[in-house]
N, C-alpha and C. Protein backbone atom coordinates (compact mmCIF):
# COMPACT_ATOMS: atom_id res chain seq x y z
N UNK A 1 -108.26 -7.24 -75.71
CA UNK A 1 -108.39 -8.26 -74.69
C UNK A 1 -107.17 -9.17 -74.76
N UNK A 2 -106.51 -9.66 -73.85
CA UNK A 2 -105.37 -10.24 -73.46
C UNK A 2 -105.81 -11.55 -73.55
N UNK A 3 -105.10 -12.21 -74.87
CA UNK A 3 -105.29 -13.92 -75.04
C UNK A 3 -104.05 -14.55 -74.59
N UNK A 4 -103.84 -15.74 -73.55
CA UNK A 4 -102.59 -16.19 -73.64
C UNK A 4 -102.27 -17.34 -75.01
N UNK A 5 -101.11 -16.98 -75.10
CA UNK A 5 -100.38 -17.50 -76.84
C UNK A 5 -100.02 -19.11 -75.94
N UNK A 6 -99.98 -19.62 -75.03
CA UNK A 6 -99.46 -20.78 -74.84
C UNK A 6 -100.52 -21.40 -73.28
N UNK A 7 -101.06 -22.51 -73.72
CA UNK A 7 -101.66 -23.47 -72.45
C UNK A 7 -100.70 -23.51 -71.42
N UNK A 8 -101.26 -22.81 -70.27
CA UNK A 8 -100.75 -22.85 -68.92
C UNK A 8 -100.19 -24.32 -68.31
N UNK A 9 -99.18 -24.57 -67.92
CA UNK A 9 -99.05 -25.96 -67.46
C UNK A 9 -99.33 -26.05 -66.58
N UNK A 10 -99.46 -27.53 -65.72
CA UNK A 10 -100.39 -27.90 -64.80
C UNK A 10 -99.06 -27.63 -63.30
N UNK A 11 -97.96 -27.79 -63.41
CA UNK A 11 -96.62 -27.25 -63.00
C UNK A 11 -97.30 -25.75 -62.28
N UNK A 12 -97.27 -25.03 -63.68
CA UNK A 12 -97.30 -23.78 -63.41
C UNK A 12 -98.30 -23.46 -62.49
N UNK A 13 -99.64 -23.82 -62.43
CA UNK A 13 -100.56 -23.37 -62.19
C UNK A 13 -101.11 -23.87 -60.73
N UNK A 14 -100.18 -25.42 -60.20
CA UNK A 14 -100.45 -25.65 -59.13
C UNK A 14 -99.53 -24.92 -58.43
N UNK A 15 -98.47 -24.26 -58.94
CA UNK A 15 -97.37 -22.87 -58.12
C UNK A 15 -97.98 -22.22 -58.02
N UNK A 16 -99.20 -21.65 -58.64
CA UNK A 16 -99.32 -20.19 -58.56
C UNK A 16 -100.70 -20.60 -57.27
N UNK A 17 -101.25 -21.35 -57.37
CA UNK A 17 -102.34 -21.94 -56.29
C UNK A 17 -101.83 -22.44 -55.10
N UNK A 18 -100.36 -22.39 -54.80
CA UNK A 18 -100.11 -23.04 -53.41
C UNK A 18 -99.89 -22.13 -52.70
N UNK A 19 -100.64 -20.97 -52.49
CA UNK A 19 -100.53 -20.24 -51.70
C UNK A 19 -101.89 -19.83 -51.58
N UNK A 20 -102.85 -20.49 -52.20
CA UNK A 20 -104.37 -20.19 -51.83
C UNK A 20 -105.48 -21.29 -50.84
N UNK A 21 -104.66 -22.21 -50.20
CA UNK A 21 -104.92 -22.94 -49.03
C UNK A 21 -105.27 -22.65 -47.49
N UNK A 22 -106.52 -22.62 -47.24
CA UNK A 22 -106.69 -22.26 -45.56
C UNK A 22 -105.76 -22.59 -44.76
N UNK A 23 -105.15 -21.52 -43.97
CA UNK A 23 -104.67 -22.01 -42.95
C UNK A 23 -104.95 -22.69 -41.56
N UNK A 24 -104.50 -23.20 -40.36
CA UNK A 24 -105.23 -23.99 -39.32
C UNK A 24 -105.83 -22.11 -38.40
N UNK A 25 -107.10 -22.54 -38.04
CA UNK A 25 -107.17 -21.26 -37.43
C UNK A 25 -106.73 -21.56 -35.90
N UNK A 26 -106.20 -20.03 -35.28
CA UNK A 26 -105.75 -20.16 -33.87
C UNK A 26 -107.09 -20.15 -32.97
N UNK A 27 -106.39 -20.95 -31.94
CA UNK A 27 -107.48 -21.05 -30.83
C UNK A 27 -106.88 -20.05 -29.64
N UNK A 28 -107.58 -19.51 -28.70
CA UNK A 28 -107.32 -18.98 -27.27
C UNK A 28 -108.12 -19.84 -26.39
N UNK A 29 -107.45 -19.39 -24.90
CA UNK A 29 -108.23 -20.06 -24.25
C UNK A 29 -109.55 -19.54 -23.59
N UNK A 30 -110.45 -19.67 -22.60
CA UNK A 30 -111.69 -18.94 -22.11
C UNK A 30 -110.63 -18.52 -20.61
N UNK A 31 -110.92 -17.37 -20.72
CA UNK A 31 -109.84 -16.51 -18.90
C UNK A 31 -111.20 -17.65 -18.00
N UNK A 32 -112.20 -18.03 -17.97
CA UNK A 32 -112.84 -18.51 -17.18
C UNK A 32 -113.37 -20.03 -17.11
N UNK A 33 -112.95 -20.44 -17.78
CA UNK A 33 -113.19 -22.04 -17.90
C UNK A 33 -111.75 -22.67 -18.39
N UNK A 34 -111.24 -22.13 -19.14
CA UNK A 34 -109.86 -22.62 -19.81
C UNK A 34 -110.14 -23.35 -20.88
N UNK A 35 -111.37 -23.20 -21.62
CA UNK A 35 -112.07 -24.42 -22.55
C UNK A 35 -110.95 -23.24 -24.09
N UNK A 36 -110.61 -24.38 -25.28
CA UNK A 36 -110.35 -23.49 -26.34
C UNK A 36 -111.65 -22.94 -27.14
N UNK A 37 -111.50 -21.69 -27.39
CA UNK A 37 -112.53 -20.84 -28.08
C UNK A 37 -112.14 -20.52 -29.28
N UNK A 38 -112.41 -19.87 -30.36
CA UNK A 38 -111.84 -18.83 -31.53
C UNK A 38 -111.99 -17.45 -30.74
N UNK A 39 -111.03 -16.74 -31.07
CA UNK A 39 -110.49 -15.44 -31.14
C UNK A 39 -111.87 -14.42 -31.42
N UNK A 40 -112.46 -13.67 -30.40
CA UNK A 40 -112.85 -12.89 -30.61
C UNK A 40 -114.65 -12.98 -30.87
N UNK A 41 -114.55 -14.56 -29.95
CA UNK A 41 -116.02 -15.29 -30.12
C UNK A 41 -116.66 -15.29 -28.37
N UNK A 42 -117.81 -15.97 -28.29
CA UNK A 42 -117.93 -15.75 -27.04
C UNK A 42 -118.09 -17.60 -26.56
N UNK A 43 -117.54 -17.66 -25.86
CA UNK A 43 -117.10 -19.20 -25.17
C UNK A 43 -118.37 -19.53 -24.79
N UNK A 44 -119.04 -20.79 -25.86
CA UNK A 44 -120.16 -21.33 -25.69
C UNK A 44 -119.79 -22.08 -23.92
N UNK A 45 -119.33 -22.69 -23.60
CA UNK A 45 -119.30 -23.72 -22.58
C UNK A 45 -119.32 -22.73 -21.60
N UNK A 46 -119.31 -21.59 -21.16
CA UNK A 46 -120.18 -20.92 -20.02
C UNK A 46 -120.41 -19.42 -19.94
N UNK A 47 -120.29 -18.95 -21.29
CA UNK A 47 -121.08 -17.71 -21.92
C UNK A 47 -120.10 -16.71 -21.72
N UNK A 48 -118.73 -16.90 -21.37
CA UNK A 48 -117.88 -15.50 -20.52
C UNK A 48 -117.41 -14.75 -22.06
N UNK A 49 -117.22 -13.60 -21.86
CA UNK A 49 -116.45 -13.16 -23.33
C UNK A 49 -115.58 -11.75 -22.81
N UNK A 50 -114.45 -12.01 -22.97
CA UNK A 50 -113.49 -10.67 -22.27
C UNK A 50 -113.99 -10.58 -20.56
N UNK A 51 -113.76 -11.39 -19.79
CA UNK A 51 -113.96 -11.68 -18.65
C UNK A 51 -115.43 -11.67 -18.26
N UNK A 52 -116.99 -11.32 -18.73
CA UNK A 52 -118.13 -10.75 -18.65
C UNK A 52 -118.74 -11.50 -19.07
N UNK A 53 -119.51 -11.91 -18.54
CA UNK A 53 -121.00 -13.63 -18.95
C UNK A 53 -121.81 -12.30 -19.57
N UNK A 54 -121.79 -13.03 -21.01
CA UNK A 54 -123.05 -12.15 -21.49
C UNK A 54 -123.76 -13.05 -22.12
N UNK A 55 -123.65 -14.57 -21.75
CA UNK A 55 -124.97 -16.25 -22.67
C UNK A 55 -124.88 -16.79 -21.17
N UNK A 56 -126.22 -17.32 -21.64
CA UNK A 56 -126.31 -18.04 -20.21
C UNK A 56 -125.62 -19.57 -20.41
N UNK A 57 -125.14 -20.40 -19.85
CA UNK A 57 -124.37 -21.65 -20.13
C UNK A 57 -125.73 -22.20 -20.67
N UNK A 58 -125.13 -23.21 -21.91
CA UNK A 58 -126.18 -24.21 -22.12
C UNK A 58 -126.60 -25.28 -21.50
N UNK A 59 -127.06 -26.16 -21.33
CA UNK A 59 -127.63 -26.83 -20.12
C UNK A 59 -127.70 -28.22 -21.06
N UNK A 60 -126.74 -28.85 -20.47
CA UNK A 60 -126.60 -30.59 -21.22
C UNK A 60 -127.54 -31.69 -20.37
């Protein structure tokens, strides 16, 4: 089993972690309302998804 011979520094170890941060996620827009959605979701604000209402709009 692999022991390390020396305490990791705090240097080191926030380098090796700055690349494990969420990135901002992209938005698109709805082809039918123009509202921003996520990628590959179906546009709550009037149900369209790849041009095709498949939710009925929610009702405020």
């Amino acid at each position: 089993m692999a022991v390390p011979k020396k305490k990791t520094s705090k240097s080191k170890r926030n380098m090796r972690r700055s690349h494990d941060s969420l990135g901002i996620s992209t938005t698109s827009t709805c082809s039918s309302c123009n509202e921003p959605v996520l990628p590959h979701h179906v546009c709550l604000e009037c149900g369209h998804y790849r041009g095709k209402k498949i939710l009925d709009a929610k009702k405020t």
